[in-house]
C-alpha atoms as a PDB file:
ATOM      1  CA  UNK A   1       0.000   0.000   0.000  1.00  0.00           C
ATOM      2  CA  UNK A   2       0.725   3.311  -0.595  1.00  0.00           C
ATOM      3  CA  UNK A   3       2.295   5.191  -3.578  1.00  0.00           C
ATOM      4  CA  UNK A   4       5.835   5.066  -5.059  1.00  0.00           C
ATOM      5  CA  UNK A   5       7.150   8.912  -3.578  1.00  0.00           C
ATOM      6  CA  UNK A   6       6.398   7.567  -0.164  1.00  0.00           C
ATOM      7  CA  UNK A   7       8.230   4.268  -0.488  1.00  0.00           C
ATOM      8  CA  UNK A   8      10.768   6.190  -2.120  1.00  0.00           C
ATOM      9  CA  UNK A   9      11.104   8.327   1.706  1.00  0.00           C
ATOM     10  CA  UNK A  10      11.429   5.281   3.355  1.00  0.00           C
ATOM     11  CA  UNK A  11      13.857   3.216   1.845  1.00  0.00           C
ATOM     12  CA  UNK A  12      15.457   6.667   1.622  1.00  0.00           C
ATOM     13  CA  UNK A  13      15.627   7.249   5.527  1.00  0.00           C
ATOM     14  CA  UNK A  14      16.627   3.505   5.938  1.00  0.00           C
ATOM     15  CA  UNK A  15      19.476   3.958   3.861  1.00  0.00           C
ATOM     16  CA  UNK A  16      20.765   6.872   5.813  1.00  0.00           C
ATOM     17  CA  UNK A  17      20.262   4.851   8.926  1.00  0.00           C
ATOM     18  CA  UNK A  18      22.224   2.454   7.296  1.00  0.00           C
ATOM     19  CA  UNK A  19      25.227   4.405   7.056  1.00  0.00           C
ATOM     20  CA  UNK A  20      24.510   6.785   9.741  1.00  0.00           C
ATOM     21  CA  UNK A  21      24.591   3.612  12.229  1.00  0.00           C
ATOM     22  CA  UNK A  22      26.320   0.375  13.486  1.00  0.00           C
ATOM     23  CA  UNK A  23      22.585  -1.241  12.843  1.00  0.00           C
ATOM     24  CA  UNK A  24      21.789  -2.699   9.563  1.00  0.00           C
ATOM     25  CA  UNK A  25      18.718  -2.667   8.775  1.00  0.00           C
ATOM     26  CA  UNK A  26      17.210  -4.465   5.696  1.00  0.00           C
ATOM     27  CA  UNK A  27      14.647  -3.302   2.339  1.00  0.00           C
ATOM     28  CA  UNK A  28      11.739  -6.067   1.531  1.00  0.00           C
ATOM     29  CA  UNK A  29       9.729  -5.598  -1.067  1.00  0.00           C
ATOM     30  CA  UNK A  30       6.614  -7.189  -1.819  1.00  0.00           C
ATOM     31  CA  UNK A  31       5.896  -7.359  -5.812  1.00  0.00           C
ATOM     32  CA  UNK A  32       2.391  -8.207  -6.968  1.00  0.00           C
ATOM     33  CA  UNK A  33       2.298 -10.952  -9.236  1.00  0.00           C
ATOM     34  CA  UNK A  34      -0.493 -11.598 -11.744  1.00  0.00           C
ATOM     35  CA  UNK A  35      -4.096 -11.526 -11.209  1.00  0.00           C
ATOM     36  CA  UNK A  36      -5.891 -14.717 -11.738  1.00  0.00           C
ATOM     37  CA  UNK A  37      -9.256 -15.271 -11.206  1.00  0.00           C
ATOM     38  CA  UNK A  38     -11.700 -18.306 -11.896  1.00  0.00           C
ATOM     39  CA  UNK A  39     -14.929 -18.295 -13.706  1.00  0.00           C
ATOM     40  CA  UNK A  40     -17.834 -19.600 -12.122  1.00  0.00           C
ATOM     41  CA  UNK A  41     -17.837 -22.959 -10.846  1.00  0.00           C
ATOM     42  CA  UNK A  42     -21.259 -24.723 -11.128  1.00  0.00           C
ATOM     43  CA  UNK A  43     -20.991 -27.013  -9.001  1.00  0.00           C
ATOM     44  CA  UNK A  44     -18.273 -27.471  -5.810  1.00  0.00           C
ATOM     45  CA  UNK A  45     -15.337 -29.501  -7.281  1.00  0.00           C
ATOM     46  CA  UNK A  46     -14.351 -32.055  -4.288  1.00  0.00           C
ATOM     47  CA  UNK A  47      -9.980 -32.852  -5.099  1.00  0.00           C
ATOM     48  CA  UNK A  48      -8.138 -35.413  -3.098  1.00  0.00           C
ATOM     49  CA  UNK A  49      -4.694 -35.451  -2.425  1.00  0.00           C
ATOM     50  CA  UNK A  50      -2.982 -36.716  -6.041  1.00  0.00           C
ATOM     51  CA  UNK A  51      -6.550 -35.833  -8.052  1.00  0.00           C
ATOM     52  CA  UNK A  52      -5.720 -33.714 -11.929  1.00  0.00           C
ATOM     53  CA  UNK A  53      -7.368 -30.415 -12.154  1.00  0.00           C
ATOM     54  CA  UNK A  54      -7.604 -28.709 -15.315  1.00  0.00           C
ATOM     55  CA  UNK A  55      -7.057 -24.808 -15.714  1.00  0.00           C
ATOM     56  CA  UNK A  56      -8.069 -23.650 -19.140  1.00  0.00           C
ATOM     57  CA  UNK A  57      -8.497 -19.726 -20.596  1.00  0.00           C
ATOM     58  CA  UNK A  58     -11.164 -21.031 -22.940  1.00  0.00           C
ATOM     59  CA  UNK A  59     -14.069 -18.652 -21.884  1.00  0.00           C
ATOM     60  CA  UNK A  60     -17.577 -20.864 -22.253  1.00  0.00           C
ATOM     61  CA  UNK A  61     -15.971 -23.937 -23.041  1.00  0.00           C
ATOM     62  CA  UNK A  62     -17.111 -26.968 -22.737  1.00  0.00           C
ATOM     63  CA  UNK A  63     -15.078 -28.854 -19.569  1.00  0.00           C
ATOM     64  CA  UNK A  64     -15.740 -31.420 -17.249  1.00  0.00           C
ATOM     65  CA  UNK A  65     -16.283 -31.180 -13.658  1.00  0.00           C
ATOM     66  CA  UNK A  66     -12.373 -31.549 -12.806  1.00  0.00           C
ATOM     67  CA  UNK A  67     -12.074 -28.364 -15.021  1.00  0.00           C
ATOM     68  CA  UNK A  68     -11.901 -24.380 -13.729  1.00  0.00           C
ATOM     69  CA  UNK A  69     -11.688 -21.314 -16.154  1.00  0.00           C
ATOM     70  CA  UNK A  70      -9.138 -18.774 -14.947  1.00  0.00           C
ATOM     71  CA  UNK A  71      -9.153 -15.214 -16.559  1.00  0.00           C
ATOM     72  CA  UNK A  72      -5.421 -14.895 -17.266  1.00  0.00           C
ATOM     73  CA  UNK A  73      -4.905 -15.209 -20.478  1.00  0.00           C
ATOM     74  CA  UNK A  74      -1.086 -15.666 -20.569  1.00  0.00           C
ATOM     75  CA  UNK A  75      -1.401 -18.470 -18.190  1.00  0.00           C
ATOM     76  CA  UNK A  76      -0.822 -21.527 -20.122  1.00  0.00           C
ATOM     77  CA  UNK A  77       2.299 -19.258 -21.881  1.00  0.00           C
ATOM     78  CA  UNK A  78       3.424 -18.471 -17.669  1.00  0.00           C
ATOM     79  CA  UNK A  79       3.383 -21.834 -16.286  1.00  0.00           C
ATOM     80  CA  UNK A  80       5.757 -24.663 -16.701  1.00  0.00           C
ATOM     81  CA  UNK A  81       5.669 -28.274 -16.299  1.00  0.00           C
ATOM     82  CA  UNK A  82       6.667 -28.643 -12.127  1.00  0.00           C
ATOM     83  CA  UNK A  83       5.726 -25.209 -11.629  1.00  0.00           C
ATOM     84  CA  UNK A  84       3.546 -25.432  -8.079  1.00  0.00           C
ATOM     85  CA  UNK A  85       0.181 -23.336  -8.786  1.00  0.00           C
ATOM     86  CA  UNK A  86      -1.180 -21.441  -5.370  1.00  0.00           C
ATOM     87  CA  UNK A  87      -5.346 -20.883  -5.051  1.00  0.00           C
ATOM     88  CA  UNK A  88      -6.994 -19.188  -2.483  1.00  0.00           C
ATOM     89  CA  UNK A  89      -3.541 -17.802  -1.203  1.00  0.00           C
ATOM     90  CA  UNK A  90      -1.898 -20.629  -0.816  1.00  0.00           C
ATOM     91  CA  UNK A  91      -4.683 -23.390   0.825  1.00  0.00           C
ATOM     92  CA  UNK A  92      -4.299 -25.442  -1.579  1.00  0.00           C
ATOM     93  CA  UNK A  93      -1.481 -25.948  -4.307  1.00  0.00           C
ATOM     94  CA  UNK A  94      -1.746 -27.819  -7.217  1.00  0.00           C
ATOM     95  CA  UNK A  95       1.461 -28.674  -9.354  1.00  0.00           C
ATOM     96  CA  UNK A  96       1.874 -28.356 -13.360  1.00  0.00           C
ATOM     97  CA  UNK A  97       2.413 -31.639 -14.422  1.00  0.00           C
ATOM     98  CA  UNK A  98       1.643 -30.587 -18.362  1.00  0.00           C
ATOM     99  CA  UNK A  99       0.574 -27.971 -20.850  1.00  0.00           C
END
């Protein structure tokens, strides 16, 4: 939160602490990744450990059950086979085991 002239002050400040002191103290920063979303689900989707997921872009396609429409459209070009997919920040993971 906030806006880039006030992050700007503070890293800023903590650099001149930096020097200024025998402390060292250290920058984090937080960078927003992409938003993904999922379409509506018409039914709940009940996954066991091991069970295949499908994410697709395809708006209105035709899917199964064990399929979820995300609104990204780079994301079959972001992931990669092994990548480790995070929904609903991070209850439940799901790994890309192909494109």
């Amino acid at each position: 939160h906030g806006d880039h002239a006030s992050h700007l002050a503070v890293i800023r400040r903590i650099r001149t602490l930096n020097k200024d002191t025998d402390h060292t103290i250290a920058i984090l920063l937080d960078t927003k990744g992409p938003e993904v979303r999922s379409g509506d689900v018409k039914r709940g989707i009940e996954l066991k450990a091991g069970d295949t997921l499908t994410f697709t872009t395809r708006q209105e396609a035709q899917y199964d059950e064990r399929c979820v429409e995300v609104s990204y459209d780079g994301f079959v070009r972001s992931v990669q086979p092994g990548d480790i997919i995070l929904v609903d920040g991070g209850m439940m993971t799901f790994k890309v085991e192909k494109k």
